[in-house]
C-alpha atoms as a PDB file:
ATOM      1  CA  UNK A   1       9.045  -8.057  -2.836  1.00  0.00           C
ATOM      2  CA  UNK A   2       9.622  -8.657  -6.557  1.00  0.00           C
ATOM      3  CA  UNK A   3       6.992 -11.119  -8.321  1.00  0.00           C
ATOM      4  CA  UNK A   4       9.232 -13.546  -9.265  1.00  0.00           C
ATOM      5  CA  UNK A   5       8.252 -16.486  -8.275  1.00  0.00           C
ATOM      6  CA  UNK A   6      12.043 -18.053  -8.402  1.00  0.00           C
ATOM      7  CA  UNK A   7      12.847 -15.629  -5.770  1.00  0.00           C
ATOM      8  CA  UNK A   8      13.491 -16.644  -2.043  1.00  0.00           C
ATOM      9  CA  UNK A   9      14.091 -13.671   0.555  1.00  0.00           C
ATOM     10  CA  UNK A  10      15.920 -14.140   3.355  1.00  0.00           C
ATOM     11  CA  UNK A  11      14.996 -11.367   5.393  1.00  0.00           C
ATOM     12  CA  UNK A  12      11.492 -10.757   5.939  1.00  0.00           C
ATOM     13  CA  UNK A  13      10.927  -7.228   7.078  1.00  0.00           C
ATOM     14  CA  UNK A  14       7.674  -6.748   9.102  1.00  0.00           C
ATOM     15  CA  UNK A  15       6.323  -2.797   9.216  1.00  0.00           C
ATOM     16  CA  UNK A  16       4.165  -0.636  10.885  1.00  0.00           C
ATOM     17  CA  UNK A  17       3.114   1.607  13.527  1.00  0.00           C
ATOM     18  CA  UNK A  18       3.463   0.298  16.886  1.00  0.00           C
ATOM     19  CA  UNK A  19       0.585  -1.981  18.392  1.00  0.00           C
ATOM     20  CA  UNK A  20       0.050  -3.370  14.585  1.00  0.00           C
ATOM     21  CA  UNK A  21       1.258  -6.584  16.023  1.00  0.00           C
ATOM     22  CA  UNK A  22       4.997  -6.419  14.355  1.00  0.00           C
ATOM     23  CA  UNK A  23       6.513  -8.468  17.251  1.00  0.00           C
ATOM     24  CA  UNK A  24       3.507 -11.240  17.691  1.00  0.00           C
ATOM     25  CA  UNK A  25       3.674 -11.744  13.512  1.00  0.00           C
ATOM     26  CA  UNK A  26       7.443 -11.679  13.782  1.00  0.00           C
ATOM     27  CA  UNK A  27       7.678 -14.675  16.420  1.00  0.00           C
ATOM     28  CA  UNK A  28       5.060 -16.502  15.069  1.00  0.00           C
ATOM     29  CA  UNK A  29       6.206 -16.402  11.666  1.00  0.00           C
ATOM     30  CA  UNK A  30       9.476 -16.730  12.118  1.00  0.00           C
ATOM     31  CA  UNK A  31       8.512 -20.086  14.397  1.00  0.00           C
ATOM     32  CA  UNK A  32       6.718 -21.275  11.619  1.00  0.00           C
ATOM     33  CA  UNK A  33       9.317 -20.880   9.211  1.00  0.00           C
ATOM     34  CA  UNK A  34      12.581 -22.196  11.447  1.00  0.00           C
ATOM     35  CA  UNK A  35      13.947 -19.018  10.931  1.00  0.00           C
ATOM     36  CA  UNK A  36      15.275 -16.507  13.953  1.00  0.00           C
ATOM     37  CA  UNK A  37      13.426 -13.277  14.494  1.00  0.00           C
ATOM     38  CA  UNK A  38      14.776 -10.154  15.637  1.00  0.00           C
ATOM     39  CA  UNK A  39      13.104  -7.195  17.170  1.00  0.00           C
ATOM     40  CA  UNK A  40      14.523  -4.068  15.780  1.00  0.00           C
ATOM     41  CA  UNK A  41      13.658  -2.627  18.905  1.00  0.00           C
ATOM     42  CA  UNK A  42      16.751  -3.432  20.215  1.00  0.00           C
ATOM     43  CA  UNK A  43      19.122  -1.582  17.786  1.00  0.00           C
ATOM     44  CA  UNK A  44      17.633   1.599  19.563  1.00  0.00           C
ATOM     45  CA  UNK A  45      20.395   3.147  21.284  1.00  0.00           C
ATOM     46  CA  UNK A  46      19.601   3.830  25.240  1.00  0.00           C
ATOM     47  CA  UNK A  47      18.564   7.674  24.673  1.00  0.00           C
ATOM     48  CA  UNK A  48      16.264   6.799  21.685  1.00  0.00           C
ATOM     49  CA  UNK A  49      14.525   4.174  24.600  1.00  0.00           C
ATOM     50  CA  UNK A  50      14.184   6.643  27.026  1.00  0.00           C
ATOM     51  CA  UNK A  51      12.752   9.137  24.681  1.00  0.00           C
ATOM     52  CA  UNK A  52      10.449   6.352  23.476  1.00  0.00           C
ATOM     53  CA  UNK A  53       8.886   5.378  27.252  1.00  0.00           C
ATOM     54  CA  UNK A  54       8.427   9.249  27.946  1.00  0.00           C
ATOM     55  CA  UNK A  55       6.606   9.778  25.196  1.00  0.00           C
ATOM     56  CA  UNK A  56       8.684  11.748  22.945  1.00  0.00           C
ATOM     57  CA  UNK A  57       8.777  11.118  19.653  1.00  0.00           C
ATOM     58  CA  UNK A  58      12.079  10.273  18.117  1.00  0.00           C
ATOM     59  CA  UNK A  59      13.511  12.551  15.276  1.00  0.00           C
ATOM     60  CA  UNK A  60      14.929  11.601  11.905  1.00  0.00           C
ATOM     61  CA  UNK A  61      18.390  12.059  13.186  1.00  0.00           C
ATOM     62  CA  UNK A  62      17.864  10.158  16.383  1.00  0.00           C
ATOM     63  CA  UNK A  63      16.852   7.311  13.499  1.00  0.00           C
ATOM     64  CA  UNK A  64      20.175   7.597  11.756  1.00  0.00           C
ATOM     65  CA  UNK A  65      22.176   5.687  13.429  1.00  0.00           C
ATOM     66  CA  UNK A  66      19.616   3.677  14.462  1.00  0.00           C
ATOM     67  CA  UNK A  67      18.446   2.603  10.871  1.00  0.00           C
ATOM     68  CA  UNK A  68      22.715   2.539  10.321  1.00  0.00           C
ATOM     69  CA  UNK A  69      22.855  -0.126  12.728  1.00  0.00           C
ATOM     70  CA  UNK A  70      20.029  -2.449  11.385  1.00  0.00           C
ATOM     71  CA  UNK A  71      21.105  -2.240   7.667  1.00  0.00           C
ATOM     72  CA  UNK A  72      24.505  -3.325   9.265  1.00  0.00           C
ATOM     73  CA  UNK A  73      22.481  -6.319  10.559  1.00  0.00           C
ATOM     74  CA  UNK A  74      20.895  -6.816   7.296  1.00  0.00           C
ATOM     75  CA  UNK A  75      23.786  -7.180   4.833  1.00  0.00           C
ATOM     76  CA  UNK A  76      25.594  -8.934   7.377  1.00  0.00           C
ATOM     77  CA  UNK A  77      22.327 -11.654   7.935  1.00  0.00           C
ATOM     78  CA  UNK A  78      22.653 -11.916   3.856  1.00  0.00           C
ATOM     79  CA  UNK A  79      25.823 -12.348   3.688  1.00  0.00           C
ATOM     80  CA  UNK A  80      25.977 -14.762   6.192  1.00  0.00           C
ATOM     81  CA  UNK A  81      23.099 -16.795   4.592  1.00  0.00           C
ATOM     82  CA  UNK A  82      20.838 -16.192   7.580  1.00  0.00           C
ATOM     83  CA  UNK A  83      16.856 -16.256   7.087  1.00  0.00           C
ATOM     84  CA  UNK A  84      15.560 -13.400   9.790  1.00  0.00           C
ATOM     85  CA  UNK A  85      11.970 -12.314  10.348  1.00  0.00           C
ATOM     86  CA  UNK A  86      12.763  -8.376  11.371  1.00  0.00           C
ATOM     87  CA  UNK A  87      10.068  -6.266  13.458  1.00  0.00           C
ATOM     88  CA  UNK A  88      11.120  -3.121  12.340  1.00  0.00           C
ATOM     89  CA  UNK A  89       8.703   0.177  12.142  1.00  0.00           C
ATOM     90  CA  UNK A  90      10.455   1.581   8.961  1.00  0.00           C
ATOM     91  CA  UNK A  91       7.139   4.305   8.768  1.00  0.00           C
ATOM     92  CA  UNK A  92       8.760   6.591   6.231  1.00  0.00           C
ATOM     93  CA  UNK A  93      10.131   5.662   2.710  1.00  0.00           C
ATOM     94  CA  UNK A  94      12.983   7.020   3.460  1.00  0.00           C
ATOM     95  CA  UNK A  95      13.739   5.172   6.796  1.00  0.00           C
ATOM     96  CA  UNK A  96      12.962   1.624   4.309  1.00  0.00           C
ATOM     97  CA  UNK A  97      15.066   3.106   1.404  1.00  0.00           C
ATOM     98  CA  UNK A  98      17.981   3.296   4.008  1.00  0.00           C
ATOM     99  CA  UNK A  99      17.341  -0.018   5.413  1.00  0.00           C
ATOM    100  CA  UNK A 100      16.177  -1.796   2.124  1.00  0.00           C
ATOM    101  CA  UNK A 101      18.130  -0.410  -0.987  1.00  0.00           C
ATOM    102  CA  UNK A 102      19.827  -2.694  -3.118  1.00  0.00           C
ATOM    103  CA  UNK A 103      19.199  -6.014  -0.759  1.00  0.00           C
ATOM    104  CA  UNK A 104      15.418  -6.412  -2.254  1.00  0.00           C
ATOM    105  CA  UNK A 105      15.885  -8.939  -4.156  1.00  0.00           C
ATOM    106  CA  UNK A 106      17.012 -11.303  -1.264  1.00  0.00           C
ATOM    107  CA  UNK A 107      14.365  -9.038   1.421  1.00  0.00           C
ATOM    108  CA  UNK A 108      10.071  -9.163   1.121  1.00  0.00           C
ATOM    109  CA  UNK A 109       8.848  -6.390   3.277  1.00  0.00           C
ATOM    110  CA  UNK A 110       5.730  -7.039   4.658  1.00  0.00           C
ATOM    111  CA  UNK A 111       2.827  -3.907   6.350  1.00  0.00           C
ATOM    112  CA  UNK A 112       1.046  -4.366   9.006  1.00  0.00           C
ATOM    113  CA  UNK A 113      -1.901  -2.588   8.632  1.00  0.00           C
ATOM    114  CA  UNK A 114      -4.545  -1.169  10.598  1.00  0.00           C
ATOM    115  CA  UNK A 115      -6.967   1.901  11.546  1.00  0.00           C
ATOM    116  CA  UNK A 116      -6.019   3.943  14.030  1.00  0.00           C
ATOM    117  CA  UNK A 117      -9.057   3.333  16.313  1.00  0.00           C
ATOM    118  CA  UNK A 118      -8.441  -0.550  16.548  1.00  0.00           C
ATOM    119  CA  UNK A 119      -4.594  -0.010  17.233  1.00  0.00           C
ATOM    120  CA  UNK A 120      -4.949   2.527  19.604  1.00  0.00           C
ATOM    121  CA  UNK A 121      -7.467   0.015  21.476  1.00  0.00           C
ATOM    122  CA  UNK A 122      -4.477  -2.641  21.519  1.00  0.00           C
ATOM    123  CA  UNK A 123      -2.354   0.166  22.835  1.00  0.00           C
ATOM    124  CA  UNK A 124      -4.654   0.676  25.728  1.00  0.00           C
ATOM    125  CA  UNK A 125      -4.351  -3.290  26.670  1.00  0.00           C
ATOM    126  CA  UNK A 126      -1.133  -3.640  26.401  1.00  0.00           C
ATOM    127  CA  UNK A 127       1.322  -4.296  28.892  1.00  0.00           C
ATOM    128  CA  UNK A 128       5.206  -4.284  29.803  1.00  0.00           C
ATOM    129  CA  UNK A 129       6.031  -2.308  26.172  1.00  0.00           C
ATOM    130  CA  UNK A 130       8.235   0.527  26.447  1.00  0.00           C
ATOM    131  CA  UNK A 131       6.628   2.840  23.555  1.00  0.00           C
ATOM    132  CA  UNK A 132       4.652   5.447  25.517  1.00  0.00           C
ATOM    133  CA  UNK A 133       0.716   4.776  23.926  1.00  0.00           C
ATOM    134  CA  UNK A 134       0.698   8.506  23.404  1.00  0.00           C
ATOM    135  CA  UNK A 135       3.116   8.227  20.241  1.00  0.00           C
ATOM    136  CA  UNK A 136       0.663   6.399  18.175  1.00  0.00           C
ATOM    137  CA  UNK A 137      -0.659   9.523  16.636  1.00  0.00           C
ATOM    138  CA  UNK A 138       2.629  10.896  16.015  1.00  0.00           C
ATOM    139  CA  UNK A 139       3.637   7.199  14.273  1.00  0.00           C
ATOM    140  CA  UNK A 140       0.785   7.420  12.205  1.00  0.00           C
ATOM    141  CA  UNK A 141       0.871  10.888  10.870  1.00  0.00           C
ATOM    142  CA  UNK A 142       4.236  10.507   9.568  1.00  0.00           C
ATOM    143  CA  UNK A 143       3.584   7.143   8.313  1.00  0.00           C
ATOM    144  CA  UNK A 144       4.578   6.774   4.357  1.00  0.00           C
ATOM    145  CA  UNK A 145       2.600   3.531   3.501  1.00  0.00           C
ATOM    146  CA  UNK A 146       4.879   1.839   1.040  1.00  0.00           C
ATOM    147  CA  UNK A 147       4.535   1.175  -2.478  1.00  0.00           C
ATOM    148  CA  UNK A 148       6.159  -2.176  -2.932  1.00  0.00           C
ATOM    149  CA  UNK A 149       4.926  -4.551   0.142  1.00  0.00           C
ATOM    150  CA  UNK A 150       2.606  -6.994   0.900  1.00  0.00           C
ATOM    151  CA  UNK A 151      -0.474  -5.318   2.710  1.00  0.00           C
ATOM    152  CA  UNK A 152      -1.701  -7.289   5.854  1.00  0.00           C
ATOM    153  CA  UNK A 153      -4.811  -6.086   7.264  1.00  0.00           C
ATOM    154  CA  UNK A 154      -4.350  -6.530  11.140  1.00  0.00           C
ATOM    155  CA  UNK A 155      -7.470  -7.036  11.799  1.00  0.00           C
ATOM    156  CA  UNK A 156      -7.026 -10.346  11.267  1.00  0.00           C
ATOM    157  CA  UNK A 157      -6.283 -13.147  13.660  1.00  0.00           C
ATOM    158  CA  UNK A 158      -2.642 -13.923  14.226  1.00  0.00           C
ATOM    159  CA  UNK A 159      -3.235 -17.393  12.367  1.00  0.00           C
ATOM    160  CA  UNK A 160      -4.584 -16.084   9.370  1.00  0.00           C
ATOM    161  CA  UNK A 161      -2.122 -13.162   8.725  1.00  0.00           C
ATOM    162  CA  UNK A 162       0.517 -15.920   9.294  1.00  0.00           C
ATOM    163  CA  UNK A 163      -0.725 -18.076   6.791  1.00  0.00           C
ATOM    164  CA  UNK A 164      -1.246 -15.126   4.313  1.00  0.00           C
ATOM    165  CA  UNK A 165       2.167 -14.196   4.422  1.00  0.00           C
ATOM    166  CA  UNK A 166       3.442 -17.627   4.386  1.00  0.00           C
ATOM    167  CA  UNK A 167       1.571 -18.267   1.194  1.00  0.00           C
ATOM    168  CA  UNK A 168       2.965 -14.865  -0.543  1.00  0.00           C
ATOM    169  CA  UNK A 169       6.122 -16.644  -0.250  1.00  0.00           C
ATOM    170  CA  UNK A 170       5.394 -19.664  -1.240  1.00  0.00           C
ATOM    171  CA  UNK A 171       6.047 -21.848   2.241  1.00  0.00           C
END
């Protein structure tokens, strides 16, 4: 997110590994905003899922057309003058260039994150999720934290990461 304290994003794009609490930030800020949230979990085509709940990891080029399909979703929510909270993982620069490029000025992306020990323990408790627990290694070691984001230690309650990221944006 540029510091310009005019500016007003309509997308906010939440990042990071999986169990760093994307989707629980996501709801909750996007109820505290009035805005609609979207889980970009559910661009994944039905062979990236299954990959996903055996454990596999998914290539780059199982991404593609996943990452296609969500910048689709993102000019289109601009365009449309919709204000969307987006879970999205978007680990590599390259997977947040794609997504990202030439929308930031109307996007913040925010990074959830954490140590692996304390996500991998939310891993273990968590229920119902179709990401295999056994990818978290593989999420983090080709994790790219980015350069230009607002950094969100999840350690954290809910509440206060909220607020945090509300106040970065001035709301």
């Amino acid at each position: 997110m540029r510091r310009d304290e005019q500016m007003t994003p309509q997308v906010v794009l939440i990042m990071g590994v999986s169990g760093s609490g994307k989707t629980t930030i996501g709801l909750r800020l996007a109820d505290a905003l009035g805005w609609s949230f979207c889980d970009g979990d559910v661009f994944h085509s039905p062979a990236n899922l299954e990959k996903l709940r055996q454990g596999v990891p998914l290539t780059d080029e199982d991404r593609r057309p996943w990452l296609g399909t969500l910048r689709s979703a993102l000019t289109e929510w601009i365009e449309q003058g919709r204000h969307v909270v987006l879970a999205c993982s978007a680990l590599k620069a390259a997977f947040r260039r794609a997504l990202v490029e030439g929308l930031e000025d109307r996007l913040c992306v925010v990074y959830l994150k954490g140590d692996f020990d304390l996500i991998k323990q939310r891993l273990v408790h968590r229920e119902g999720h179709f990401m295999h627990k056994d990818l978290l290694a593989s999420q983090f070691e080709i994790l790219e934290e980015p350069a230009e984001a607002l950094v969100i230690d999840v350690a954290d309650s809910p509440d206060h990461i909220v607020a945090r990221i509300r106040s970065a944006l001035g709301r």
